[in-house]
C-alpha atoms as a PDB file:
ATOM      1  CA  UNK A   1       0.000   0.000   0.000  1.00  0.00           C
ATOM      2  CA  UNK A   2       1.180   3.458  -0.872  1.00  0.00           C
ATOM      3  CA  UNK A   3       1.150   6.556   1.592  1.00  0.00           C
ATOM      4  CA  UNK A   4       0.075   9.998   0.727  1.00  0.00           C
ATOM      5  CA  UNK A   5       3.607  11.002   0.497  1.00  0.00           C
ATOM      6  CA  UNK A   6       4.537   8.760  -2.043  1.00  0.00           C
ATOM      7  CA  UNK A   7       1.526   9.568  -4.407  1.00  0.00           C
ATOM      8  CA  UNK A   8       2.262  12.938  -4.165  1.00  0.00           C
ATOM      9  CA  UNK A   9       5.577  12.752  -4.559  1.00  0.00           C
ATOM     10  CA  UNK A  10       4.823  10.201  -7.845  1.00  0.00           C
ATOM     11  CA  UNK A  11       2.112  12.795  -9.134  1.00  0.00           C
ATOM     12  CA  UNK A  12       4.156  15.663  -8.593  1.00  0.00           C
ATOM     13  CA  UNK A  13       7.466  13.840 -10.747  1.00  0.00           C
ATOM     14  CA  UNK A  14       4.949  12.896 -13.487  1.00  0.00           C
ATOM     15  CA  UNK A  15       3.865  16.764 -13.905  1.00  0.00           C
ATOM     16  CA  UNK A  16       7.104  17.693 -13.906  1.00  0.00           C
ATOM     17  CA  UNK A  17       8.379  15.204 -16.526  1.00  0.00           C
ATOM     18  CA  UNK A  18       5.625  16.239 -18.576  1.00  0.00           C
ATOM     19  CA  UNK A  19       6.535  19.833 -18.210  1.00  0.00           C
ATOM     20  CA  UNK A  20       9.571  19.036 -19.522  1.00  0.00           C
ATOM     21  CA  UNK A  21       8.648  16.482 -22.383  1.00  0.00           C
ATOM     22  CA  UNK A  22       6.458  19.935 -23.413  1.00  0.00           C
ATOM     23  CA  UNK A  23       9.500  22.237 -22.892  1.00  0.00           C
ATOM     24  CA  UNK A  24      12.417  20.379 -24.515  1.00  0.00           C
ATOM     25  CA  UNK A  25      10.780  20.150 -27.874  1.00  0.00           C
ATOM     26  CA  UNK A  26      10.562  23.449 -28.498  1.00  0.00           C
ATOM     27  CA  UNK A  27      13.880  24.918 -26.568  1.00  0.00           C
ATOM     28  CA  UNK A  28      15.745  22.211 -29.158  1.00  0.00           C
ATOM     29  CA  UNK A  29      13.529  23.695 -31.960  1.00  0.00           C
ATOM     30  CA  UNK A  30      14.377  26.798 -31.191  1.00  0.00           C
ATOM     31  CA  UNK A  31      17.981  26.409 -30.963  1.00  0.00           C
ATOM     32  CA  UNK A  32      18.363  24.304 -33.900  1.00  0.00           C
ATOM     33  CA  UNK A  33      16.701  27.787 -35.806  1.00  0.00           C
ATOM     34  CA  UNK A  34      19.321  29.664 -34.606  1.00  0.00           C
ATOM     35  CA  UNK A  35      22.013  27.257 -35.424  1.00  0.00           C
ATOM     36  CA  UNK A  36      20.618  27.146 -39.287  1.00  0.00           C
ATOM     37  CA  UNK A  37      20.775  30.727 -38.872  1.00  0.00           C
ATOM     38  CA  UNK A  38      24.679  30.833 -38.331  1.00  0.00           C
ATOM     39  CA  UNK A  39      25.300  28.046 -40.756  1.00  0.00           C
ATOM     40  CA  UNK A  40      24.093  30.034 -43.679  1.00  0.00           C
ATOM     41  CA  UNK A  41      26.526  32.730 -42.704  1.00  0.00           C
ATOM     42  CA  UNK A  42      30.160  32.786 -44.238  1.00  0.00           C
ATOM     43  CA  UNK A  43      32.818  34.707 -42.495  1.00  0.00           C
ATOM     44  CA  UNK A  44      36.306  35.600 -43.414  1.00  0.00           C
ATOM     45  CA  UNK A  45      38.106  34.084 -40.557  1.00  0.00           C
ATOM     46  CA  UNK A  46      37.256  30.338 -40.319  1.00  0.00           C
ATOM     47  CA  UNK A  47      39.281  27.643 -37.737  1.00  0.00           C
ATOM     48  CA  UNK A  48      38.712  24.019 -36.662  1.00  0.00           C
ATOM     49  CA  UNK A  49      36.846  23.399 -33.427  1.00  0.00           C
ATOM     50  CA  UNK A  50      40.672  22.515 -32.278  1.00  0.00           C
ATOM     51  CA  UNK A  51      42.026  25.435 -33.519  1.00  0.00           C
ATOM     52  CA  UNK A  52      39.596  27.436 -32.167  1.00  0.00           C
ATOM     53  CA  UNK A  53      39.996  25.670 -28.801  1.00  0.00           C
ATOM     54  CA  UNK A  54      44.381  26.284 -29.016  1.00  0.00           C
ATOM     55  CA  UNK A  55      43.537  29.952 -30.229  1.00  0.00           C
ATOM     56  CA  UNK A  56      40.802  30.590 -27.104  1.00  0.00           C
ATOM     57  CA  UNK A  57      41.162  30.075 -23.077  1.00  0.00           C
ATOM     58  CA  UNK A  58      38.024  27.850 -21.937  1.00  0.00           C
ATOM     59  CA  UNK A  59      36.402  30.858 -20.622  1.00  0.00           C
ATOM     60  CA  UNK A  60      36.793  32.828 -24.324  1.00  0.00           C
ATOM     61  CA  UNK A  61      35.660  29.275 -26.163  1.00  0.00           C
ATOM     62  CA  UNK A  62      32.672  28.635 -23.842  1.00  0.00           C
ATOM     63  CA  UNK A  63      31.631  32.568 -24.560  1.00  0.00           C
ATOM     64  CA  UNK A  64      32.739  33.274 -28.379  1.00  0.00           C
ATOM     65  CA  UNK A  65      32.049  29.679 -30.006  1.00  0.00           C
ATOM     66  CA  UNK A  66      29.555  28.181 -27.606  1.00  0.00           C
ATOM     67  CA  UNK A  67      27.376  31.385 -27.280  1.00  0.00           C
ATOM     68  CA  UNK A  68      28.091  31.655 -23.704  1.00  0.00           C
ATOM     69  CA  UNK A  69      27.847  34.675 -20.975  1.00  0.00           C
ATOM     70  CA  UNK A  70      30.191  35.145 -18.449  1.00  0.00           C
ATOM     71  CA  UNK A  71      29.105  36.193 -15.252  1.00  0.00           C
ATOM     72  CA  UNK A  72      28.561  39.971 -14.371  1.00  0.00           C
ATOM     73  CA  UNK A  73      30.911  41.849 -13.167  1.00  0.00           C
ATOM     74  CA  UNK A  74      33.739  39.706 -13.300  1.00  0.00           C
ATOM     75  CA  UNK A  75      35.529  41.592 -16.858  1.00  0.00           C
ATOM     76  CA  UNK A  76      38.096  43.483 -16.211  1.00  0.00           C
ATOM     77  CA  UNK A  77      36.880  45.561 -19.508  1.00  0.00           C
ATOM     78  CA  UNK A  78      33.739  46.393 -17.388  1.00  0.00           C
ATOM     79  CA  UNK A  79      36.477  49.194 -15.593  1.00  0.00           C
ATOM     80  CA  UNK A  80      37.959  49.945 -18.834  1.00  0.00           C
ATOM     81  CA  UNK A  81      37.895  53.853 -19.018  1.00  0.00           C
ATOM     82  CA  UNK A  82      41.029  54.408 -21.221  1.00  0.00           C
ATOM     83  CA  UNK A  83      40.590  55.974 -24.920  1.00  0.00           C
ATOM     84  CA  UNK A  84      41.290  52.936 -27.583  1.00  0.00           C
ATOM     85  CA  UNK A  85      39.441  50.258 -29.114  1.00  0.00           C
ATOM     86  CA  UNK A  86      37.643  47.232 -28.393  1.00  0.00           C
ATOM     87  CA  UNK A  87      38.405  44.285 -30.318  1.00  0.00           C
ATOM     88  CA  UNK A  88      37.080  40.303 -31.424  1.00  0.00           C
ATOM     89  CA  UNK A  89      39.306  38.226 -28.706  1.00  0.00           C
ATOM     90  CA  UNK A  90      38.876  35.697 -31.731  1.00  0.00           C
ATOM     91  CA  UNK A  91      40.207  37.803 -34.705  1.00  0.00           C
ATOM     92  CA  UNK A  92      41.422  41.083 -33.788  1.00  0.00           C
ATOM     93  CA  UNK A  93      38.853  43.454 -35.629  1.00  0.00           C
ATOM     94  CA  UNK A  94      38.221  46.177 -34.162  1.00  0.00           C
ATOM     95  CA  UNK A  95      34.593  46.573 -32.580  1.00  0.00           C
ATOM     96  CA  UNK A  96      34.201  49.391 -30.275  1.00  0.00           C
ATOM     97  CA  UNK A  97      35.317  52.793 -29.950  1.00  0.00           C
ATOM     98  CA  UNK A  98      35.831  53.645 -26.092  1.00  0.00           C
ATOM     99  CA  UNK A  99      33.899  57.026 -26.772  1.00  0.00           C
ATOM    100  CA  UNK A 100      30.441  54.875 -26.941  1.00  0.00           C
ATOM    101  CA  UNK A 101      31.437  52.868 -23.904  1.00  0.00           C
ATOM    102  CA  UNK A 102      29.376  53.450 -20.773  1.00  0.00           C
ATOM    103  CA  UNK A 103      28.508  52.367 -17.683  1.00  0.00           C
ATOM    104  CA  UNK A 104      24.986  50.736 -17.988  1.00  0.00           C
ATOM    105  CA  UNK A 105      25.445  49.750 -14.289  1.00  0.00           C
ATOM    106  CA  UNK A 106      24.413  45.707 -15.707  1.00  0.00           C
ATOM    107  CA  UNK A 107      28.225  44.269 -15.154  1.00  0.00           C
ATOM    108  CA  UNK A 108      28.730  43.900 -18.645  1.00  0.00           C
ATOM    109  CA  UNK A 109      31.100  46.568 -21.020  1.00  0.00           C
ATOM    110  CA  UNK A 110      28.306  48.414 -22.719  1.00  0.00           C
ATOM    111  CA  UNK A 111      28.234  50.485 -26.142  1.00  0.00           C
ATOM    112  CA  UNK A 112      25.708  52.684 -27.610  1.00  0.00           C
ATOM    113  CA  UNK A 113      27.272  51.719 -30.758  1.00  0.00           C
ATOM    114  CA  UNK A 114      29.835  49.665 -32.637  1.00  0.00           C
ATOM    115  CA  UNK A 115      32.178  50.438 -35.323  1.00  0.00           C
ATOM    116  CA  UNK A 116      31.135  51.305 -38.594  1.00  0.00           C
ATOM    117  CA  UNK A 117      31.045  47.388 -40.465  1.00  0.00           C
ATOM    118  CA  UNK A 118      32.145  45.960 -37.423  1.00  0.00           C
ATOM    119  CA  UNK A 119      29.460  43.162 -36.113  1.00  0.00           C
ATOM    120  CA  UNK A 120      26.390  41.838 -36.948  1.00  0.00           C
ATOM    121  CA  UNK A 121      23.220  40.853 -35.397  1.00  0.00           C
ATOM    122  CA  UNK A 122      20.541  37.924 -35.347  1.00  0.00           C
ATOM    123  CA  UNK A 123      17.494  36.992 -33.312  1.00  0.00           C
ATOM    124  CA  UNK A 124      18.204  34.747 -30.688  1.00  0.00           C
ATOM    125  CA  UNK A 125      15.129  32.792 -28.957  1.00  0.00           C
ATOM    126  CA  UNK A 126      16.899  30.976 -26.513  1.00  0.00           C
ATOM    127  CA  UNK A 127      15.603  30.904 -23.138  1.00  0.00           C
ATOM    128  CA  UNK A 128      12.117  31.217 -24.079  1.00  0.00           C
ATOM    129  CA  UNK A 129      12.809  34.951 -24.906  1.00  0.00           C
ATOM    130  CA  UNK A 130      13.815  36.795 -28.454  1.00  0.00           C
ATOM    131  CA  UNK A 131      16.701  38.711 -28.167  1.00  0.00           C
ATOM    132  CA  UNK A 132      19.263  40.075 -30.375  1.00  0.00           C
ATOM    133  CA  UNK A 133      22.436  38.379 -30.376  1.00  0.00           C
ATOM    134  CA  UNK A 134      25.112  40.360 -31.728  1.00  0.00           C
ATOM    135  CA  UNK A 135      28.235  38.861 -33.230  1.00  0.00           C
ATOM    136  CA  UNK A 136      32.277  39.884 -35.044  1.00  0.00           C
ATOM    137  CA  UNK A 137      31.186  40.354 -38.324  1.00  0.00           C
ATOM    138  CA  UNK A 138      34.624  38.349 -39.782  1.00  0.00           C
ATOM    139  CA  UNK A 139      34.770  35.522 -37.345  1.00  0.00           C
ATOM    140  CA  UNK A 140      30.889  35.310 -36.243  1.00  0.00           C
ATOM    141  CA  UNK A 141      32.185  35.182 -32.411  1.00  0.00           C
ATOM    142  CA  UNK A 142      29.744  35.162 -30.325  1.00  0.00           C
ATOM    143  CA  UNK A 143      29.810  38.773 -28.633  1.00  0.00           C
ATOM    144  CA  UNK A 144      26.836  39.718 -26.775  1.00  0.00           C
ATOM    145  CA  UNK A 145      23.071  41.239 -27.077  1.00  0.00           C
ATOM    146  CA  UNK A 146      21.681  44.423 -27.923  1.00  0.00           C
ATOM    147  CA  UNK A 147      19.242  45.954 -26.176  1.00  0.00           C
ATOM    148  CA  UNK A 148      16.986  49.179 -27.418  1.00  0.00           C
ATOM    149  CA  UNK A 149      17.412  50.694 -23.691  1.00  0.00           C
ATOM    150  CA  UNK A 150      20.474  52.486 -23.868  1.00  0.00           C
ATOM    151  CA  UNK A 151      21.617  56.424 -24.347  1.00  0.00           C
ATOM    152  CA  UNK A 152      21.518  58.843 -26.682  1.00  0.00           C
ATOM    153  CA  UNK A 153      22.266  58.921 -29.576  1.00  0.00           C
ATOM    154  CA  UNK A 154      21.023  55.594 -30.778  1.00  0.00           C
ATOM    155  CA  UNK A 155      18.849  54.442 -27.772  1.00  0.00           C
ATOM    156  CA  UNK A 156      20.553  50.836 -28.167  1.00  0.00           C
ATOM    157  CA  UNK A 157      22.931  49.564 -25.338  1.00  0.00           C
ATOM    158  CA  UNK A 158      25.092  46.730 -26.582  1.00  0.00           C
ATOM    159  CA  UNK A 159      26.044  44.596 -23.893  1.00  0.00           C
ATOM    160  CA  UNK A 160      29.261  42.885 -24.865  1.00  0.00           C
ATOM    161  CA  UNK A 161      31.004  39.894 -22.937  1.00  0.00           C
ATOM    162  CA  UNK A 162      34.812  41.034 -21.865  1.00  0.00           C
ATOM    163  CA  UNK A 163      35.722  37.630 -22.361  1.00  0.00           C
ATOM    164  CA  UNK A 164      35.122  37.887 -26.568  1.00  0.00           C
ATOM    165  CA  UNK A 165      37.339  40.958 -26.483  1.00  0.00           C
ATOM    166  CA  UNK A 166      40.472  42.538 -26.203  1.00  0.00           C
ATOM    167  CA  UNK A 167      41.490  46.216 -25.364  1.00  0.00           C
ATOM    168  CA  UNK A 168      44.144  48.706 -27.464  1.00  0.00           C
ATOM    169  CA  UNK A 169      45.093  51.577 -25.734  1.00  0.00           C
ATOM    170  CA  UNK A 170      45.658  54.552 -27.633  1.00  0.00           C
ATOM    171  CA  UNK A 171      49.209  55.669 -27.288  1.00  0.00           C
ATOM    172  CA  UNK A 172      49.539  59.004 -25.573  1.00  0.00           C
END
């Protein structure tokens, strides 16, 4: 004979196993949109997954080939205030000027905008949510999202991952 407990606990792991068989269907739909997406896309700069993976640290792989995010305010680019340029950690092009850097107060560098040719965006629906995933126009690394909540002049804030870039400092 079964206790209360134990059909509860049975009922409540069948509900959840059916939220997820109605979940997982469509999360794997979704991403498998967004990786067609990127496969239609040719870039200049093009590596092995093992090239990639000698070029990259971990953290830089996970974020610029894998889509990742690193955690907030853990980039030391987050403090950057020097005048240079931003740049793809996985191909050197330059990305941001550091006179549309500011401090969006998220934990993330932020832009208002990038350099002229510089990335490109597409919609990302992962997480149940639409979003648009911005990405180095030459290597398709994986840099960030933009967001239509930031400053003047454009309104956008681009909210980049320190780990998929690199800092130049203008010589003084």
């Amino acid at each position: 004979m079964f206790s209360r407990r134990q059909i509860l606990l049975a009922g409540g792991g069948l509900g959840v196993a059916a939220l997820v068989a109605g979940v997982l269907p469509k999360l794997s739909t979704d991403a498998a949109l967004v990786s067609e997406a990127r496969a239609d896309e040719a870039f200049e700069v093009t590596h092995s997954d093992s090239q990639w993976h000698a070029l990259l640290s971990d953290e830089q792989y996970q974020v610029l080939r894998e889509e990742g995010t690193e955690r907030a305010y853990t980039s030391p680019l987050n403090d950057e205030h020097r005048v240079g340029t931003f740049a793809c950690a996985g191909c050197d092009l330059a990305l941001f000027s550091s006179e549309t850097k500011f401090d969006s107060r998220t934990g993330w560098p932020s832009f208002w905008a990038p350099l002229e040719h510089a990335v490109a965006t597409h919609q990302d629906r992962s997480f149940g949510m639409s979003r648009d995933e911005v990405h180095c126009r030459r290597c398709g690394g994986h840099l960030g999202h933009v967001f239509d909540d930031g400053p003047k002049p454009t309104g956008l804030r681009y909210c980049m991952n320190g780990l998929a870039m690199t800092f130049k400092a203008v010589a003084a």
